[in-house]
Protein backbone atom coordinates (compact mmCIF):
# COMPACT_ATOMS: atom_id res chain seq x y z
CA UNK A 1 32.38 43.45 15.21
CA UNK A 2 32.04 40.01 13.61
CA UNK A 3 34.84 38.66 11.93
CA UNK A 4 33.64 38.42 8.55
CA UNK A 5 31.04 39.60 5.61
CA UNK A 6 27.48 38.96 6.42
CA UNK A 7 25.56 39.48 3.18
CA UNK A 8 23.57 37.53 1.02
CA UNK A 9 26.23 37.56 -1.50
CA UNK A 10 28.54 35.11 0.53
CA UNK A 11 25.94 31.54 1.12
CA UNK A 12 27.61 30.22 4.33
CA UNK A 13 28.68 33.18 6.07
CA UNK A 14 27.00 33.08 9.02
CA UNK A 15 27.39 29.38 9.14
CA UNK A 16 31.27 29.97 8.34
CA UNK A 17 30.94 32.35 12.12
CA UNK A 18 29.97 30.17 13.87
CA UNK A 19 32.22 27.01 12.84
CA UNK A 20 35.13 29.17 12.79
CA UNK A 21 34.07 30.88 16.49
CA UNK A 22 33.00 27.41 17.74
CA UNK A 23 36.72 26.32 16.33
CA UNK A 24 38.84 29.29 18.26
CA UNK A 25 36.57 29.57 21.09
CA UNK A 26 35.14 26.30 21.80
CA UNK A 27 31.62 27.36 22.89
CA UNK A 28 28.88 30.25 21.85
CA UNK A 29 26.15 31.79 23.60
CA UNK A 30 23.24 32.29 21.63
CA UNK A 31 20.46 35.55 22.86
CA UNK A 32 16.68 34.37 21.67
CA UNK A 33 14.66 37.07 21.31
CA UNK A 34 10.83 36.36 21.22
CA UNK A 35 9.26 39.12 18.61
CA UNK A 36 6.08 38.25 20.26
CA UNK A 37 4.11 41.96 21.14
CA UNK A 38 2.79 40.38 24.39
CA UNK A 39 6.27 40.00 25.61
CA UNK A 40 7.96 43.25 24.50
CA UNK A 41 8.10 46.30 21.75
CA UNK A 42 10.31 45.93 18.78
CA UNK A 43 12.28 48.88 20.16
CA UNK A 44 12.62 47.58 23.77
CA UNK A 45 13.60 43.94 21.57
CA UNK A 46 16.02 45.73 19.50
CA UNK A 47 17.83 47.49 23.20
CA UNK A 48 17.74 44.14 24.48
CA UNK A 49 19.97 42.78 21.50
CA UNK A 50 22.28 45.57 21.95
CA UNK A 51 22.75 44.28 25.85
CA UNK A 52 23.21 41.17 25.17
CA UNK A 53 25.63 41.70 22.14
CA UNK A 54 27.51 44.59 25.06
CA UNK A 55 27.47 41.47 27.56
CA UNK A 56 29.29 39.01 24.97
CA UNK A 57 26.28 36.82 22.79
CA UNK A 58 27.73 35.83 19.69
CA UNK A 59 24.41 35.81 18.12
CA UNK A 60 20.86 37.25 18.32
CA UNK A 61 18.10 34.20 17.37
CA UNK A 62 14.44 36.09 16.56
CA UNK A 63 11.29 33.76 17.14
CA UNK A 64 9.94 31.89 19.65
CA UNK A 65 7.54 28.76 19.88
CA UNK A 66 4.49 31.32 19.45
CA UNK A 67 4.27 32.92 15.77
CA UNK A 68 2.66 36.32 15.30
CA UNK A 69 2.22 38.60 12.17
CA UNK A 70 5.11 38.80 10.32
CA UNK A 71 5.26 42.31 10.51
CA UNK A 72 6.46 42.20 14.09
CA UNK A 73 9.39 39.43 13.02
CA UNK A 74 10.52 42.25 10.39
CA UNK A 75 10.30 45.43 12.57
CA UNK A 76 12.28 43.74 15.17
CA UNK A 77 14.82 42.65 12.97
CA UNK A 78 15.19 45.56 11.57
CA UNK A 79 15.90 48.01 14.74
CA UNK A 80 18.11 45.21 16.69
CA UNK A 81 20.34 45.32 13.06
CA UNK A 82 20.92 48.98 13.32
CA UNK A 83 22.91 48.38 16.36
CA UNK A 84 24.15 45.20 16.36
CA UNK A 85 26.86 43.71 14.51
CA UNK A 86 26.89 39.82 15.47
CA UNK A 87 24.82 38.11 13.35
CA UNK A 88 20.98 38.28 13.69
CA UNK A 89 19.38 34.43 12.25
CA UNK A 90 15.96 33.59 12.13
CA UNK A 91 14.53 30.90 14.87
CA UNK A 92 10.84 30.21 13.21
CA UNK A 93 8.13 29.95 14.86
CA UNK A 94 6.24 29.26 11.69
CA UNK A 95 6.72 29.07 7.84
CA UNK A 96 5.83 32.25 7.59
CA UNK A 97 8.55 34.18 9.86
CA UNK A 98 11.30 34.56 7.09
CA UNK A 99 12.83 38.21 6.73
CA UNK A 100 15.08 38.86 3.90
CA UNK A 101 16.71 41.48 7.17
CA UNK A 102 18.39 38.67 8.94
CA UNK A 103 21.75 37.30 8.04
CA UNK A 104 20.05 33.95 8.08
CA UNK A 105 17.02 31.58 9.31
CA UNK A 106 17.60 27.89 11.02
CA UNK A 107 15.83 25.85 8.94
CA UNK A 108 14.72 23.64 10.95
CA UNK A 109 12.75 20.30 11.13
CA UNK A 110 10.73 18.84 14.51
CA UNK A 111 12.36 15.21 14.27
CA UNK A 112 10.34 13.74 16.95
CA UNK A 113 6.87 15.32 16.20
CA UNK A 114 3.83 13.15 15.68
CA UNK A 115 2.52 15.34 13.04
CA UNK A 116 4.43 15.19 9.26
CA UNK A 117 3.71 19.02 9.78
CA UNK A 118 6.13 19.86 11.82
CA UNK A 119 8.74 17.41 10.53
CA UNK A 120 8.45 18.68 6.62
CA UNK A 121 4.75 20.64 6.30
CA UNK A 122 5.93 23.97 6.79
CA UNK A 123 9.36 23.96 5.71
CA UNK A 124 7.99 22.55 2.34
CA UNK A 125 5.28 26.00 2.51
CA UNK A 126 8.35 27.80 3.80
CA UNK A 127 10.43 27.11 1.17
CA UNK A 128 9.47 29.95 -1.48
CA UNK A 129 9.78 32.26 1.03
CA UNK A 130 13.41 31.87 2.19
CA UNK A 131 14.32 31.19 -1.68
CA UNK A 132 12.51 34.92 -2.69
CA UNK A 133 14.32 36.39 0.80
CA UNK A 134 17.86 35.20 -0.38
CA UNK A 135 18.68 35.03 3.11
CA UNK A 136 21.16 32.00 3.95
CA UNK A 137 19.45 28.69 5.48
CA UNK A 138 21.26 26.40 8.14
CA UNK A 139 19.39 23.27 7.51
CA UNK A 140 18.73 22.29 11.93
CA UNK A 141 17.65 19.00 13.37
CA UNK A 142 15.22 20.02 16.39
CA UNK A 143 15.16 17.86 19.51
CA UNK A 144 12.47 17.74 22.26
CA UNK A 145 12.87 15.96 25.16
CA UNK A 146 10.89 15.82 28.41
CA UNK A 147 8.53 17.89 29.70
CA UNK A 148 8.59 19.99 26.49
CA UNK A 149 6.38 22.72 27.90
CA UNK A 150 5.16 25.12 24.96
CA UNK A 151 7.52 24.08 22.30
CA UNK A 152 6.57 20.57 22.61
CA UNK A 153 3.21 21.16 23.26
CA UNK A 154 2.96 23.63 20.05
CA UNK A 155 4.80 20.89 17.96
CA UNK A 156 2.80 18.20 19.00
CA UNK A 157 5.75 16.25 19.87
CA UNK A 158 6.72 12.63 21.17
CA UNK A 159 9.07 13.86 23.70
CA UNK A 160 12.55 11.69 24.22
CA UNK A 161 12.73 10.26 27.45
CA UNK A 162 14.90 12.40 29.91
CA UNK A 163 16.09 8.62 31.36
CA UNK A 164 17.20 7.34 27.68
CA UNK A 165 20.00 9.20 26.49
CA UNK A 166 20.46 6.86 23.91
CA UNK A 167 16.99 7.72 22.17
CA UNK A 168 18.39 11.08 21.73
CA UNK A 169 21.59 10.60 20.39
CA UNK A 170 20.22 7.86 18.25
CA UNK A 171 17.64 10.55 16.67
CA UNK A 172 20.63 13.45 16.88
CA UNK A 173 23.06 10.84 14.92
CA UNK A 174 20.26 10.41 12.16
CA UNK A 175 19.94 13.92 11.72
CA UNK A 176 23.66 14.78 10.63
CA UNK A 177 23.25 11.35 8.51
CA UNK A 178 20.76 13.06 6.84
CA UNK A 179 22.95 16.24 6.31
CA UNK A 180 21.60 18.89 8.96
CA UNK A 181 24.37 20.96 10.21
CA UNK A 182 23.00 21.76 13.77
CA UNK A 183 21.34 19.63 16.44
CA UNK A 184 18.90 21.68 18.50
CA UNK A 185 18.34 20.13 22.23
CA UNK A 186 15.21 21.50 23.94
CA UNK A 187 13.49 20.48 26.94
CA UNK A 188 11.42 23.59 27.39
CA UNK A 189 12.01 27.09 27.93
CA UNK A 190 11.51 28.48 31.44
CA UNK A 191 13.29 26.73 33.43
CA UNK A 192 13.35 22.85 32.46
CA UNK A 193 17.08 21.88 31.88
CA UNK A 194 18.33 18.98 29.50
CA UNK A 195 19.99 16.54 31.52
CA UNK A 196 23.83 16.51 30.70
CA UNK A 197 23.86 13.16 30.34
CA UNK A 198 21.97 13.66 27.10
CA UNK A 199 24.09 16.29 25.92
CA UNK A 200 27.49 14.16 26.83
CA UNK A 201 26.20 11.25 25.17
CA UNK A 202 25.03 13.22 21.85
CA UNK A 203 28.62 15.29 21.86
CA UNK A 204 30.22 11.44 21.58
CA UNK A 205 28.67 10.35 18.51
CA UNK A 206 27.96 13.82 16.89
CA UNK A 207 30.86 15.65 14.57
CA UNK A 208 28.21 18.60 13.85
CA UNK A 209 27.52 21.22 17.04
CA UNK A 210 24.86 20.74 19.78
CA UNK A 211 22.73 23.78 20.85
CA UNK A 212 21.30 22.91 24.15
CA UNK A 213 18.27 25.38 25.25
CA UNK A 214 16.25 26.03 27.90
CA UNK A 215 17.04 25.62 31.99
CA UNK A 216 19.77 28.09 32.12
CA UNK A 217 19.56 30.38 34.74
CA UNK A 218 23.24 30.40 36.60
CA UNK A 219 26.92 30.58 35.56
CA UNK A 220 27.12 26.73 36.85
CA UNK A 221 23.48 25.53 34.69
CA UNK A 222 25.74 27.01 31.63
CA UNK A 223 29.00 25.45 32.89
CA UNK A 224 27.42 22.26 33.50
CA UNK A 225 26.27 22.53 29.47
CA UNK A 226 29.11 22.82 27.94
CA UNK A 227 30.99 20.49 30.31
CA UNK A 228 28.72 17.94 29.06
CA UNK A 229 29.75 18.96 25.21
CA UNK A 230 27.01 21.43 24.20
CA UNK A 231 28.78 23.88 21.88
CA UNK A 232 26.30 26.41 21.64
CA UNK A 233 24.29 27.41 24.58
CA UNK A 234 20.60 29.32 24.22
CA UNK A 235 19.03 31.94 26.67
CA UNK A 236 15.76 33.54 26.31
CA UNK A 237 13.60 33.38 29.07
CA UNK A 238 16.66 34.28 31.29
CA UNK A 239 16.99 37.69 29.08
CA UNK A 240 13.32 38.78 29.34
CA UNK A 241 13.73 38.60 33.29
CA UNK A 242 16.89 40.37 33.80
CA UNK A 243 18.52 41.89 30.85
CA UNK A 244 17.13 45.34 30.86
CA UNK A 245 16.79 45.24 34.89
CA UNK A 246 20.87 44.97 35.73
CA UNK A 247 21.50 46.23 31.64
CA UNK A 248 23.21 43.55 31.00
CA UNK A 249 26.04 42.70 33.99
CA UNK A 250 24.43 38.99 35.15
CA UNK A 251 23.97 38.00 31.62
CA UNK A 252 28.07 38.96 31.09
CA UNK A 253 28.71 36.58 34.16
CA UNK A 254 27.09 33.56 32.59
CA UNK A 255 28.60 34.26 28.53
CA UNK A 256 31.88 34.96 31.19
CA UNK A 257 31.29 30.82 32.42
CA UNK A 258 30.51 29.88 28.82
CA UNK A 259 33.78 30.80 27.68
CA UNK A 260 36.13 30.04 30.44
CA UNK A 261 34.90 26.88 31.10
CA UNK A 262 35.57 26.06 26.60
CA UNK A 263 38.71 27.33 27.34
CA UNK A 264 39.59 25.05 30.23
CA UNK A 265 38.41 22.42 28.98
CA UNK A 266 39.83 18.71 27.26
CA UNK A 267 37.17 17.35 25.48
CA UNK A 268 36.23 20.21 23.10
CA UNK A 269 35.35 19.14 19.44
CA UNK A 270 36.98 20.87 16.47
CA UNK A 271 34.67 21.15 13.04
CA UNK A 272 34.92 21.16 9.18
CA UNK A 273 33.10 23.66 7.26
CA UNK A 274 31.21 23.29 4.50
């Protein structure tokens, strides 16, 4: 049971979690759960949230780099919230997929896309939407970096250099100048891991939190994360290929890693809210 409110009545609740989780903890695990029908039912979506919240997620993200009609963003939302209580928030794959259901949406801009689309295009169309939902927004820097696979592909991005961690912090340091209260670090889903060196780099001149995703597939890939500094770690391919086979147990191992290896560590960050 989350530790406070969620409702539209309170604007930075969810925001509020996970600064004040991230502050006792020192690390999050993130479940992304594509709403995509090709990939799986809204009811089979909504038993995999309940799995992963069993196994020890923090949060359940809904979207993916592919959007579909928003009447399978809504119907999953709405059966993973009837048994779930950690916070369910809105990853976008479009300006569209806004559901006044979730707790909130990452309102998020491509920094490093070629096209002004991605970068400010669909938030501006997007806008209205999460305004009429009421829903709280966490205003997200997104990050891709080499090879990119669909998200970069899909975003028509100019992916960072995975040999210049500099580039990335430099664009990761603009963001929070600009006010955006999350950096997002993707490299593409399915198996393509941010190098820590990235990560470490971005931690040391960053005072907002780092989500790295994609490449996690072992306890030591997510040790290795947060090591580096990432504060919030993402899984979703790893959940569509295992959560409903073992119900849950190797997904507990690697949250298990997560939070052990926070707890151990020296170098974690503390944050201010809002």
């Amino acid at each position: 049971m989350v530790d406070i409110i969620l409702n539209n009545e309170k604007k930075h609740a969810t925001y509020e979690y996970i600064i004040n989780k991230l502050n006792r903890e020192g690390a999050l695990h993130f479940s992304l759960i594509d709403p995509d029908p090709f990939r799986q039912s809204p009811s089979k979506a909504a038993k995999m949230g309940k799995l992963a919240e069993q196994a020890g997620t923090d949060a359940i993200l809904v979207g993916g780099s592919t959007a579909f009609d928003q009447v399978y963003v809504d119907k999953t939302i709405e059966l993973i919230k009837k048994d779930v209580q950690v916070p369910i928030i809105i990853f976008p794959g479009g300006f569209a997929n806004v559901s006044k259901r979730a707790d909130a949406i990452l309102f998020m801009s491509v920094l490093n896309s070629n096209n002004h689309y991605f970068f400010i295009g669909y938030q501006a169309l997007g806008s209205y939407l999460v305004k009429m939902a009421g829903i709280e927004h966490i205003p997200m820097g997104y990050l891709i970096i080499e090879p990119g696979a669909s998200a970069g592909w899909i975003s028509d991005a100019k992916l960072l250099p995975r040999n210049k961690p500099k580039l990335t912090a430099a664009y990761s340091l603009a963001a929070e100048m600009f006010g955006f209260k999350l950096i997002y670090l993707e490299a593409g889903s399915g198996g393509n891991s941010i190098p820590p060196e990235i990560i470490k780099l971005c931690s040391q001149v960053l005072s907002i939190p780092i989500i790295a995703g994609g490449g996690v597939q072992t306890k030591e890939d997510a040790a290795a994360f947060v090591e580096a500094g990432a504060d919030i770690i993402v899984m979703g391919t790893f959940l569509e290929n295992n959560l409903m086979k073992d119900k849950g147990a190797s997904l507990k191992v690697i949250i298990d890693a997560i939070k052990d290896t926070a707890k151990n560590s020296n170098n974690r960050r503390t944050f201010q809210k809002i």
